[in-house]
Structure formats: C-alpha cells, structure tokens
N, C-alpha and C. Protein backbone atom coordinates (compact mmCIF):
# COMPACT_ATOMS: atom_id res chain seq x y z
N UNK A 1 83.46 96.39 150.45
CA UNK A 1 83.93 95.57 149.37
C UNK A 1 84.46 94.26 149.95
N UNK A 2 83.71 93.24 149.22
CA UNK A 2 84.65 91.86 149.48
C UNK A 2 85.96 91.59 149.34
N UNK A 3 86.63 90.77 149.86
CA UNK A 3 87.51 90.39 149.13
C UNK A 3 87.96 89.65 147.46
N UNK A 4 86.47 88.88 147.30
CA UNK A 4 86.59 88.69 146.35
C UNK A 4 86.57 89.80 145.45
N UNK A 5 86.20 90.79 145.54
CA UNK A 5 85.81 92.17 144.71
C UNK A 5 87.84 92.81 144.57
N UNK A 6 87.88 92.58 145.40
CA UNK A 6 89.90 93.20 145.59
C UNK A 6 90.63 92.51 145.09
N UNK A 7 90.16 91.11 145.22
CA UNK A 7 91.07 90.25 144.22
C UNK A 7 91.09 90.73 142.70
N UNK A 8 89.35 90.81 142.37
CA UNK A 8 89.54 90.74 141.31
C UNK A 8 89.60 92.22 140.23
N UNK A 9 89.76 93.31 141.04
CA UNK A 9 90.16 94.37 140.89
C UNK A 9 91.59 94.22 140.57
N UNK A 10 92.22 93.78 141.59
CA UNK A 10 94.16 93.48 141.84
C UNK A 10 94.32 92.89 140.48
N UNK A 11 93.80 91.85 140.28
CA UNK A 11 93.53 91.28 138.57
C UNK A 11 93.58 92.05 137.67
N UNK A 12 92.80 92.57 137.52
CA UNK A 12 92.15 93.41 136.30
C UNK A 12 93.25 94.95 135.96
N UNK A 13 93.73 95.11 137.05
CA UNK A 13 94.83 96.22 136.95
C UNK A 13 96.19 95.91 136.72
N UNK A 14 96.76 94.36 137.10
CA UNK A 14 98.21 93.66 136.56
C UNK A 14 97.88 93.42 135.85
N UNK A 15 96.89 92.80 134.99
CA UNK A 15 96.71 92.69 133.77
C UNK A 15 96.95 93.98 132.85
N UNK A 16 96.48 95.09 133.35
CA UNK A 16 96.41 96.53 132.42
C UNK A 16 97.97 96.22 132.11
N UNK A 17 98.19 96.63 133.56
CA UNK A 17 99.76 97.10 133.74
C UNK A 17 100.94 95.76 132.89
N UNK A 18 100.73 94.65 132.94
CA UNK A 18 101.20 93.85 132.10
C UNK A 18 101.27 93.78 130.74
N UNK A 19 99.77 94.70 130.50
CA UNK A 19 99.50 95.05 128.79
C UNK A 19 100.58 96.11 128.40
N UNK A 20 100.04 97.13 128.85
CA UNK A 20 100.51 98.54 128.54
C UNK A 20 101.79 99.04 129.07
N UNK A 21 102.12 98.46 130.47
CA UNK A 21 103.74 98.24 131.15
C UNK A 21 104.61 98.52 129.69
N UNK A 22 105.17 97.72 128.63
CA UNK A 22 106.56 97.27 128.09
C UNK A 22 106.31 98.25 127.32
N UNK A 23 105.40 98.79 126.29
CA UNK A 23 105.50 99.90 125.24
C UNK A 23 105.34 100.66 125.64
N UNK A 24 104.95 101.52 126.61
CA UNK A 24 105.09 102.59 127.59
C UNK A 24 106.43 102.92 127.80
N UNK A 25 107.10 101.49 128.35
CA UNK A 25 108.56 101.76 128.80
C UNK A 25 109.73 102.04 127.40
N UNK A 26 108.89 101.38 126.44
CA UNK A 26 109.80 102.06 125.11
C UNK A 26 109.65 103.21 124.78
N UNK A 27 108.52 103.70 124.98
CA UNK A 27 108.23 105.17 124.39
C UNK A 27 108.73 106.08 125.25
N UNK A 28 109.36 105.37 126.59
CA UNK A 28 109.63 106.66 127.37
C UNK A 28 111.41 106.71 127.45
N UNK A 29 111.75 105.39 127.18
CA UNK A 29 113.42 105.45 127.27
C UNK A 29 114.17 105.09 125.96
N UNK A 30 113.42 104.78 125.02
CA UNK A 30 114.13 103.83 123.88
C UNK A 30 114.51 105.21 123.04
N UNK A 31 115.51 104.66 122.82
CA UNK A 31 116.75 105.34 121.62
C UNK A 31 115.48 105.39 119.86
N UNK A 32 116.10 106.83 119.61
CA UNK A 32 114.82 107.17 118.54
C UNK A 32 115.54 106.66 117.30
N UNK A 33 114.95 106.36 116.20
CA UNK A 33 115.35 105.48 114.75
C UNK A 33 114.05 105.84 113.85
N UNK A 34 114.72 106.85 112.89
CA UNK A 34 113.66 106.90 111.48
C UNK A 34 114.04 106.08 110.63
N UNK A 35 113.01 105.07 109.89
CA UNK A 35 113.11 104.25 108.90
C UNK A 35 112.04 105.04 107.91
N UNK A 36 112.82 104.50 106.56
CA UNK A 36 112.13 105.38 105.28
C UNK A 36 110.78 104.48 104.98
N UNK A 37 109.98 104.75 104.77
CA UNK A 37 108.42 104.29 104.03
C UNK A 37 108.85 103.77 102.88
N UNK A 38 108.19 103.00 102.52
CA UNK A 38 107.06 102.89 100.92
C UNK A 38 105.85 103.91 101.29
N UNK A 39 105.99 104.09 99.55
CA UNK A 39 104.93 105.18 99.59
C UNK A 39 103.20 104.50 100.01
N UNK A 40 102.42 105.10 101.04
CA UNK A 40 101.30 104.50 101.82
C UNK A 40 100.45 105.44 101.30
N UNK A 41 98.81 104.63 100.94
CA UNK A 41 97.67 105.34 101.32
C UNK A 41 96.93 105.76 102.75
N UNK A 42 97.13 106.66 103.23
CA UNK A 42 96.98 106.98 104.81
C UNK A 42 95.28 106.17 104.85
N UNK A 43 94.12 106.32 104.29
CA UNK A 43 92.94 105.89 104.36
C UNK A 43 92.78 104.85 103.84
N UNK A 44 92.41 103.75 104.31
CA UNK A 44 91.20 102.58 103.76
C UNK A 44 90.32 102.73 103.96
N UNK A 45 89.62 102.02 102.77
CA UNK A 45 88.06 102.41 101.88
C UNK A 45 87.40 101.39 103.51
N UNK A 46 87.93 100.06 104.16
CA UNK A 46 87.26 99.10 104.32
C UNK A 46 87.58 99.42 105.83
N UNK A 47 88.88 99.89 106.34
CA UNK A 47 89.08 99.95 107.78
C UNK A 47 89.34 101.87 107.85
N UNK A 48 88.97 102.51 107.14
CA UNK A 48 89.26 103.85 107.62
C UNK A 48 90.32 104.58 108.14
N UNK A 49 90.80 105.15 108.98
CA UNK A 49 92.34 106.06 109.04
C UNK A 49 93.18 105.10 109.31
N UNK A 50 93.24 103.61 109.21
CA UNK A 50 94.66 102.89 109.75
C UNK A 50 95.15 102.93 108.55
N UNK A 51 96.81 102.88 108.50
CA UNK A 51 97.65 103.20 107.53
C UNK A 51 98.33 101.91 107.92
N UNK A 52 98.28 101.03 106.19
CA UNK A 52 99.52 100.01 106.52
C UNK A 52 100.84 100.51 106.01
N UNK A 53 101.86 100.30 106.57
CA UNK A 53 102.82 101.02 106.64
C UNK A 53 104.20 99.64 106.17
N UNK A 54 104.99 99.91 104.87
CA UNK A 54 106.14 99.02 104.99
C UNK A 54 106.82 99.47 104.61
N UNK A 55 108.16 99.18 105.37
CA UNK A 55 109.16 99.80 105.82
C UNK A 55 109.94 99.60 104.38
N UNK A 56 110.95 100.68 104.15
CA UNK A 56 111.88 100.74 102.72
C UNK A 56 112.79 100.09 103.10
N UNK A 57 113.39 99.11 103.66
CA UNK A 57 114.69 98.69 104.11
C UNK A 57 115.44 98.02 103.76
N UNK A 58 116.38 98.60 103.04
CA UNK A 58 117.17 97.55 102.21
C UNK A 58 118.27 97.05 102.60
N UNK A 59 118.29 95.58 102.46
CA UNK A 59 119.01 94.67 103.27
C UNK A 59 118.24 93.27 102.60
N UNK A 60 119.64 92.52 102.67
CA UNK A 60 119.65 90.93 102.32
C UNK A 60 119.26 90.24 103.43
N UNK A 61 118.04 89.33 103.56
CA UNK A 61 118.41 88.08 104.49
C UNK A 61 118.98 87.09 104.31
N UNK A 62 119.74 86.74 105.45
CA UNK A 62 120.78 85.84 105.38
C UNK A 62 120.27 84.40 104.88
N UNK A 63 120.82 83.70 103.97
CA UNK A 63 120.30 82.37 103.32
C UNK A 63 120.05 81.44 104.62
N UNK A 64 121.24 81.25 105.88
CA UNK A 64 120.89 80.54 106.74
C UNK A 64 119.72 80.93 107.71
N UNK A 65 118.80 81.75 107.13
CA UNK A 65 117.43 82.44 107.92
C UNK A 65 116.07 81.37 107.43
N UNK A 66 115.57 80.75 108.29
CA UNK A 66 114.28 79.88 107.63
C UNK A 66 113.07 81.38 107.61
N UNK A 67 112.53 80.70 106.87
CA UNK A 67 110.94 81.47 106.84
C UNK A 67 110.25 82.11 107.94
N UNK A 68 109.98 83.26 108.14
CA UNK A 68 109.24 83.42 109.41
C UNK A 68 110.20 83.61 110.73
N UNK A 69 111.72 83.31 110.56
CA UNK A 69 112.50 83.50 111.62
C UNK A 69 112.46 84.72 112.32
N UNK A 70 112.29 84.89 113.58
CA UNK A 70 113.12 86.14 114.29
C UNK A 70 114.19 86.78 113.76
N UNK A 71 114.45 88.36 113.19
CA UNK A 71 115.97 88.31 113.19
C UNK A 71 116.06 89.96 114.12
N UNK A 72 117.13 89.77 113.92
CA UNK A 72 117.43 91.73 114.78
C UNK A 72 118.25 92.30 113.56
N UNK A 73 117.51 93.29 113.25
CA UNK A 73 118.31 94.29 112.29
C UNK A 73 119.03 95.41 112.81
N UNK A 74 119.78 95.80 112.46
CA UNK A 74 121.37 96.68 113.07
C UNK A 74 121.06 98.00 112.16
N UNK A 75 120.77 99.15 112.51
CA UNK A 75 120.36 100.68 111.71
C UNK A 75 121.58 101.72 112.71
N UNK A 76 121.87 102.37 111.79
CA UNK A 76 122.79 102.95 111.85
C UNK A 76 121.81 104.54 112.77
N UNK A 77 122.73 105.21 112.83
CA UNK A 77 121.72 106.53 113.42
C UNK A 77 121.37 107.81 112.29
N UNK A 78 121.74 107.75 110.83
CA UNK A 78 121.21 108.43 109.63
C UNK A 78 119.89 108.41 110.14
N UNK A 79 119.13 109.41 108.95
CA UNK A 79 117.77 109.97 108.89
C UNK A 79 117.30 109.69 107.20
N UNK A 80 116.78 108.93 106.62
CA UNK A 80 116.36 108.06 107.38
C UNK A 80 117.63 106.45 107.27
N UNK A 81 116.91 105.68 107.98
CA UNK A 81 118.50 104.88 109.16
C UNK A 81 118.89 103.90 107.79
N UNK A 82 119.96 103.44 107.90
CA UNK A 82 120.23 102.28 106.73
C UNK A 82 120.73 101.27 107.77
N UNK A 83 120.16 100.52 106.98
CA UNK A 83 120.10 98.89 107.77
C UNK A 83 122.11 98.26 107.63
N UNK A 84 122.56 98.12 108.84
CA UNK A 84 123.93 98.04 108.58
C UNK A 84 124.14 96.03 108.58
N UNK A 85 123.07 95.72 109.75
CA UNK A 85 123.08 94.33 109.44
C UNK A 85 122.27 93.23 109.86
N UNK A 86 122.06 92.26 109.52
CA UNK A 86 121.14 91.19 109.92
C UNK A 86 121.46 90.20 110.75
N UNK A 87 120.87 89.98 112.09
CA UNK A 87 121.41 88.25 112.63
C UNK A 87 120.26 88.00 113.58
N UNK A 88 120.24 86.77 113.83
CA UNK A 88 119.67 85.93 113.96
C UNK A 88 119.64 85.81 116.11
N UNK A 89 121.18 86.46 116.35
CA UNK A 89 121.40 86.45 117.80
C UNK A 89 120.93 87.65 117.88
N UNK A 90 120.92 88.18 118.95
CA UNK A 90 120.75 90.00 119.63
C UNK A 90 122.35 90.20 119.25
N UNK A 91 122.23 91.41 118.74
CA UNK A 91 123.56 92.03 118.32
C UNK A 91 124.09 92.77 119.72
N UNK A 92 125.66 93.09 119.58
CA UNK A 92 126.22 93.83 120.62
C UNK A 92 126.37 95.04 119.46
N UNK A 93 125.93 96.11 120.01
CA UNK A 93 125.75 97.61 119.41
C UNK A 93 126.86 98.55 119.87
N UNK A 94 127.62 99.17 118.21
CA UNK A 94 128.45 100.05 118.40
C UNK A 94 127.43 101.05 118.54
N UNK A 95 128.50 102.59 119.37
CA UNK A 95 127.98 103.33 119.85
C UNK A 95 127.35 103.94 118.20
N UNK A 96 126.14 104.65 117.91
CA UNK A 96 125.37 105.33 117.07
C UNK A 96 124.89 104.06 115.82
N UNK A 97 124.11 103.44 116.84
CA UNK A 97 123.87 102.06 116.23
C UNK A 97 122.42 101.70 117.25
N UNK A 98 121.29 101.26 116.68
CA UNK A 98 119.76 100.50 117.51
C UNK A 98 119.67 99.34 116.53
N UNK A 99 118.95 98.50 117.68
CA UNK A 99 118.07 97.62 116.80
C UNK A 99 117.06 97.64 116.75
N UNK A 100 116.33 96.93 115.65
CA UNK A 100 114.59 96.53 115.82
C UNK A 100 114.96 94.74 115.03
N UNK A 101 113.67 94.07 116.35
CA UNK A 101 113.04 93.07 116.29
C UNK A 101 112.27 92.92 115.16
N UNK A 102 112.22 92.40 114.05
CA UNK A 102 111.93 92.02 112.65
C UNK A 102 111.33 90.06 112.60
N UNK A 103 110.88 89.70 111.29
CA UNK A 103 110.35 88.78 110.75
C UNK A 103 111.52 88.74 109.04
N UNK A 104 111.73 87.39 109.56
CA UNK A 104 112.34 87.16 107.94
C UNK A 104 111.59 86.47 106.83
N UNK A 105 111.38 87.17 105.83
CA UNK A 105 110.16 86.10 104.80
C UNK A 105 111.39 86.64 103.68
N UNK A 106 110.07 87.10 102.44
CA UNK A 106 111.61 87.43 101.07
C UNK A 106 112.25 88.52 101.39
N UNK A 107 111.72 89.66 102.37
CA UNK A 107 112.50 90.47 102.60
C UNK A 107 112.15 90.72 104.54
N UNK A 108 112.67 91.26 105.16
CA UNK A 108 112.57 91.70 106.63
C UNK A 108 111.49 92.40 106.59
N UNK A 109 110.45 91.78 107.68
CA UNK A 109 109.81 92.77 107.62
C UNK A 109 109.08 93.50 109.45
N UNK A 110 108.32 93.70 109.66
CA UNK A 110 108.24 94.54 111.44
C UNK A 110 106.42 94.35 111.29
N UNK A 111 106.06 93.11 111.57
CA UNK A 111 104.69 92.98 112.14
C UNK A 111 103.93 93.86 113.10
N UNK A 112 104.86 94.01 113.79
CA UNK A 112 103.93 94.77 115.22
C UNK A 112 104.49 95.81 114.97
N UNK A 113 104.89 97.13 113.67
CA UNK A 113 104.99 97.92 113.64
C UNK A 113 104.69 98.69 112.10
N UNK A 114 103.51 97.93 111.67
CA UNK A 114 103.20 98.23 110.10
C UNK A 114 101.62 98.32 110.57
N UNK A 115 100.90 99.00 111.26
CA UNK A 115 100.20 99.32 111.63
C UNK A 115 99.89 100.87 112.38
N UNK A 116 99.38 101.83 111.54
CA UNK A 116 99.25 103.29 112.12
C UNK A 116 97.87 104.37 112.36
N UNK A 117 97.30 104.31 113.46
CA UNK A 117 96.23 105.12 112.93
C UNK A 117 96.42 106.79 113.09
N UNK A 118 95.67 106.83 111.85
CA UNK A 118 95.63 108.64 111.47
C UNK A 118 94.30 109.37 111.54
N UNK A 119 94.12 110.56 112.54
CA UNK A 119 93.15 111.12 112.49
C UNK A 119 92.48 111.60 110.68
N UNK A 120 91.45 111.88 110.68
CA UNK A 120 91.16 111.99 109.01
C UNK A 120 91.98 113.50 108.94
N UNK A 121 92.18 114.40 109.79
CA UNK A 121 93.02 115.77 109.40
C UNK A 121 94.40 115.18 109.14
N UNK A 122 95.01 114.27 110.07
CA UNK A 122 96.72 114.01 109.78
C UNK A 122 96.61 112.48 108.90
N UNK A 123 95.63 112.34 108.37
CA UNK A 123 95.29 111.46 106.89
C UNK A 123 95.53 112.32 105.91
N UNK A 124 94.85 113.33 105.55
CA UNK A 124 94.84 114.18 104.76
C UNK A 124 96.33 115.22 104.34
N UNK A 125 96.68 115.45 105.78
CA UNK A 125 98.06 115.85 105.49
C UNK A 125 98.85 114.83 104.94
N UNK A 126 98.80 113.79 105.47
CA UNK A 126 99.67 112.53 104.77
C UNK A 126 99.97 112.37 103.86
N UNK A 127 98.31 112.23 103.07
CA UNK A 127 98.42 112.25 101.41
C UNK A 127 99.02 112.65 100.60
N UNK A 128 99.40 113.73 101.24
CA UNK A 128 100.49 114.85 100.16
C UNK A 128 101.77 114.35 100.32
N UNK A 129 102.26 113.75 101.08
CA UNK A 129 103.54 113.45 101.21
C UNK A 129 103.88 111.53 101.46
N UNK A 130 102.97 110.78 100.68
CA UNK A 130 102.92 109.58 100.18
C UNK A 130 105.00 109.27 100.17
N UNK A 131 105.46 109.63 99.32
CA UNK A 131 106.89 109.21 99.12
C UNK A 131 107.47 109.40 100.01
N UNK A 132 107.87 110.30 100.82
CA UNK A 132 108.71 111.50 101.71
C UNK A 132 108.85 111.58 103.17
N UNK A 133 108.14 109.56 104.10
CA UNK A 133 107.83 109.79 105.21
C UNK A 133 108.82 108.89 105.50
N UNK A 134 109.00 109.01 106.93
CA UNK A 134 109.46 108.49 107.52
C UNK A 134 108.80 107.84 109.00
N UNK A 135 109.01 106.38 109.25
CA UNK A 135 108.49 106.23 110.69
C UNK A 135 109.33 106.33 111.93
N UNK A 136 108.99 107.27 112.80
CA UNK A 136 109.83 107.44 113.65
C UNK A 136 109.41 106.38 115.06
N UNK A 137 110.39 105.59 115.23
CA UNK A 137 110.44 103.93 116.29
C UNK A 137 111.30 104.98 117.61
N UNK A 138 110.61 104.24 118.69
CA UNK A 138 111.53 104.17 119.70
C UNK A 138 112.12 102.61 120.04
N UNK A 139 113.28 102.55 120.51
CA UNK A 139 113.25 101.02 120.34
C UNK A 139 114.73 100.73 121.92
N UNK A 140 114.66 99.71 122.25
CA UNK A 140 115.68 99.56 123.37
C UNK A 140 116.62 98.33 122.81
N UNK A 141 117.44 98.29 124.12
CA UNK A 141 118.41 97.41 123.88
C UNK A 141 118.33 95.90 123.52
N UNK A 142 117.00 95.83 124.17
CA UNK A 142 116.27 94.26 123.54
C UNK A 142 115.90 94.39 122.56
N UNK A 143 115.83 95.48 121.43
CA UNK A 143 115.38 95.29 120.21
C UNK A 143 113.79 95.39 120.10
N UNK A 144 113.50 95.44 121.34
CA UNK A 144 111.88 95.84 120.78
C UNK A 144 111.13 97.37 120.64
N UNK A 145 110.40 97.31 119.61
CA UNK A 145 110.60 99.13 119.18
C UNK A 145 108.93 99.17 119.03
N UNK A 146 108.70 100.55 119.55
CA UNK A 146 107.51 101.01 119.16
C UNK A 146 107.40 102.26 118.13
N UNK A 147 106.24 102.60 116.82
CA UNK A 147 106.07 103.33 116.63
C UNK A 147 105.57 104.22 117.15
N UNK A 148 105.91 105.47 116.88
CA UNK A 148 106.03 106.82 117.90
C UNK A 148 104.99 107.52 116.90
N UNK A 149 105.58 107.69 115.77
CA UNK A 149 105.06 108.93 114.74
C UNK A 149 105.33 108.94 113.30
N UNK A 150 104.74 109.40 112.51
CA UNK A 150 105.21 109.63 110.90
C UNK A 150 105.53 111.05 110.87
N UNK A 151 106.72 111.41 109.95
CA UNK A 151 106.99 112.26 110.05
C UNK A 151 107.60 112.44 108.35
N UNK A 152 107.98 113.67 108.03
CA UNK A 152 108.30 114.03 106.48
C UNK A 152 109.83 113.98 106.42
N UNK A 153 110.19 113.22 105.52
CA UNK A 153 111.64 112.98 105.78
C UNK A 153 112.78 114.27 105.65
C-alpha cells in the first residue's frame, strides 16, 4: 500500500469517527428524558416507516426569542418530563433536571430529533398506541440529545 492509499484511508475513518463520534457518546453517557408525543402516524404513504415525531411540550417562548433562535429547554425528571424553562444561555442544572437543544418558531421545537424510523412490525405496534408515547432522549450537559426509543407512556 502507498502512502497515498494510508492517507486516504486515515481520512475516510476521522471522518467516520467525526460523524458518528458525538451521538454515540450521547447514547452511551447522557442522562435519560421522556418527552410526551403528539399523537403520530408511524407509516408514510411517500417515505415508508419514518415517523415524524412532535414533541407535546408545553412551554412559552420567551418574547425576547427571534425566530429560528437556539434555545435550551430545562425538563424536569417526571415521565413524561415537563418543560420547567426556556433560555437562550446554557442553563446551570438543579440536581433532577436535563436539557435539550431546541429551535424557537411559535412554539419550541427539536429538528434533529423529530425524525424516527420504525421497522413495519414496531410500525404496526405503534399504531395502536398513537396518543400514549413517549420519546425517550438521551441528552448531556451541553444540551445535545439523541433519540434512543419510543416507548408507551
């Protein structure tokens, strides 16, 4: 093997590891947080088992929030979690307290976490329980959270 061949191997694997590195590291250490659903159709007719998923979370954004802002929402450790508060900085967290990294429009919402795919068997189970789910996030101290799982509240 060349060197050029090692380089670009060495490449191609920090890149993986740069991809897949940070949500890996949430799923393996981040503090767990169920948030309640809106009720979801697990199947689309047009994209098949992905489930769009939005979150029930009730909470005001703050008037001094522009459109589209970053905010960090404050969830308490209930099942499923109630949103205790909104800001704009990274919050300092009392103990039985996470955050998640959010989008402010008319209401908060979690871009990179309203996205789920379901085998067509755990589609089907889904269906039955449309109202009653919950998404279970792992999420860290930076506030960035991955979905883990749906689960029945």
């Amino acid at each position: 093997m060349t060197r050029r061949h090692i380089v670009a191997i060495a490449v191609g694997l920090a890149a993986m590891l740069l991809t897949l590195g940070p949500p890996l590291w949430i799923r393996s250490t981040g503090d767990e947080v169920a948030l309640a659903l809106a009720p979801v159709d697990p199947l689309s007719l047009f994209r098949g088992n992905y489930v769009d998923l939005r979150y029930d979370v009730d909470i005001e954004v703050p008037r001094d929030v522009d459109w589209g802002d970053g905010v960090f929402v404050v969830f308490d450790d209930a099942r499923p979690a109630n949103a205790v508060r909104v800001t704009t900085d990274k919050p300092s967290l009392e103990p039985g307290e996470t955050c998640v990294l959010g989008r402010a429009y008319s209401e908060v919402e979690f871009p990179a976490l309203e996205q789920y795919f379901v085998t067509p068997e755990e589609g089907s189970r889904l269906e039955g329980q449309l109202g009653n789910l919950v998404g279970v996030l792992k999420t860290t101290g930076s506030c960035r959270a991955v979905l883990v799982r749906l689960e029945p509240i």
